[in-house]
C-alpha atoms as a PDB file:
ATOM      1  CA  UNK A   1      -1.518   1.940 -12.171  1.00  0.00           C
ATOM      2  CA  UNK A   2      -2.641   4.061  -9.031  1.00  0.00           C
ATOM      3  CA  UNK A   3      -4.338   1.677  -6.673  1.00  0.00           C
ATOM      4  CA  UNK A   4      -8.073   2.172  -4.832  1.00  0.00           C
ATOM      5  CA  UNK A   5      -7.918   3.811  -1.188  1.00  0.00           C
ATOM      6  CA  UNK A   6      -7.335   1.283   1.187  1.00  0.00           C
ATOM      7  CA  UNK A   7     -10.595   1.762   2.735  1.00  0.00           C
ATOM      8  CA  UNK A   8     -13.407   2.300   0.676  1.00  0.00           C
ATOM      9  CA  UNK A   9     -16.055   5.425   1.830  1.00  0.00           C
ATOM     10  CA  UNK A  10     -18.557   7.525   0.001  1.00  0.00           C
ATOM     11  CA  UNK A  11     -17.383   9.731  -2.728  1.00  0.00           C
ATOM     12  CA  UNK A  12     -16.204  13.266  -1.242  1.00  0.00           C
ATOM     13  CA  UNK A  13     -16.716  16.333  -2.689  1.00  0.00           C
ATOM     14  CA  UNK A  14     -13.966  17.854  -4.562  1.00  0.00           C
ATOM     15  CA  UNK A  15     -13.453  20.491  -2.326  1.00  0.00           C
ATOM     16  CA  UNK A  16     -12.892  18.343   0.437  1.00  0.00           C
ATOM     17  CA  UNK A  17     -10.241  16.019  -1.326  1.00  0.00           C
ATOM     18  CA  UNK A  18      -8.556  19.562  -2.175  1.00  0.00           C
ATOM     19  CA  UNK A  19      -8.491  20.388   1.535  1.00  0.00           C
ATOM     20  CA  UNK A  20      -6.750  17.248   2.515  1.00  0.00           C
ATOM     21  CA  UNK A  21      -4.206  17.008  -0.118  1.00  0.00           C
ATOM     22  CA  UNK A  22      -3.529  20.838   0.697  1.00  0.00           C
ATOM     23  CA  UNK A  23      -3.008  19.707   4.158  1.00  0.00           C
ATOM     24  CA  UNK A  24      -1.134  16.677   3.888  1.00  0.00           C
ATOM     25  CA  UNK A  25       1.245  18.630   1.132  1.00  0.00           C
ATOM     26  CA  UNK A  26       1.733  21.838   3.711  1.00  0.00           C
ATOM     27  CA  UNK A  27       2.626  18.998   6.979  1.00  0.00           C
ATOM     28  CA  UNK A  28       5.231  17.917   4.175  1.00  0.00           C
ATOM     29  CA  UNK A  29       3.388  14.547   2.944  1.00  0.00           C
ATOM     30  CA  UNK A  30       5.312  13.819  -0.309  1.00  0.00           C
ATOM     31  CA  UNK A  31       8.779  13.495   1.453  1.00  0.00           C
ATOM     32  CA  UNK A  32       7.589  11.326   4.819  1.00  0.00           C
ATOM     33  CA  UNK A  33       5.120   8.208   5.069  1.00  0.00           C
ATOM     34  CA  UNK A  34       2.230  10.017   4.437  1.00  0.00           C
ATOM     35  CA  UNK A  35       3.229   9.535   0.497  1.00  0.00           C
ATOM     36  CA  UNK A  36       1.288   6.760   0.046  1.00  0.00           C
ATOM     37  CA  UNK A  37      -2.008   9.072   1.687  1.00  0.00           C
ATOM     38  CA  UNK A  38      -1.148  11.393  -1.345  1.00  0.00           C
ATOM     39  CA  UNK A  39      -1.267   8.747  -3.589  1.00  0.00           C
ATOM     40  CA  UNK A  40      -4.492   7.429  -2.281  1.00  0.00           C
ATOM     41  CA  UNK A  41      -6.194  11.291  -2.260  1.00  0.00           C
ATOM     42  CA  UNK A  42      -5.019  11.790  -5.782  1.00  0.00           C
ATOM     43  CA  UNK A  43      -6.864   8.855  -6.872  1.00  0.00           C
ATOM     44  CA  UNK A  44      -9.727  10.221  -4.955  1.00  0.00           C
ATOM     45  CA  UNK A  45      -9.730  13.192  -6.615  1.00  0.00           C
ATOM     46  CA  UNK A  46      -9.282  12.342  -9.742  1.00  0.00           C
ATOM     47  CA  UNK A  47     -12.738  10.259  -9.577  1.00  0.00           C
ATOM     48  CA  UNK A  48     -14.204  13.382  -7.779  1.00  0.00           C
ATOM     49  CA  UNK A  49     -13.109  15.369 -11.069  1.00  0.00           C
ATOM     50  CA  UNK A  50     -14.919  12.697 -13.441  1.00  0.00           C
ATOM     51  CA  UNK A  51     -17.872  13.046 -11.041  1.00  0.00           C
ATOM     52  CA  UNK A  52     -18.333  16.915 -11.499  1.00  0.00           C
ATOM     53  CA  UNK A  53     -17.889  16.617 -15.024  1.00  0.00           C
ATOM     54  CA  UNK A  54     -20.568  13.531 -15.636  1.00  0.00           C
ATOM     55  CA  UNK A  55     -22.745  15.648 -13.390  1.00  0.00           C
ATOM     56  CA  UNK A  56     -22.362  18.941 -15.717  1.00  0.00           C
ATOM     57  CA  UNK A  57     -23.196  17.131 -18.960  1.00  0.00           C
END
């Protein structure tokens, strides 16, 4: 099971999650420390995804 960002914040957009993963994937973040950051934003977006969809029904 994914765990909860280490530090909890408001709820970003999606567009802003996208921007940081796209970042942290093109400064090679899968392959160096930063994994775990990946991790945490895919979490993060994943909730951001529920959020647009609860707020379009």
């Amino acid at each position: 099971m994914p765990t909860p960002p280490a530090s909890p914040r408001a709820a970003r957009s999606l567009a802003v999650v996208n921007e940081e993963i796209r970042a942290l994937l093109s400064a090679g973040g899968l392959v160096s420390p930063e994994g775990r950051r990946y991790q945490e934003l895919l979490v993060e977006w994943a909730a951001a995804v529920r959020g647009d969809v609860t707020e379009a029904a």
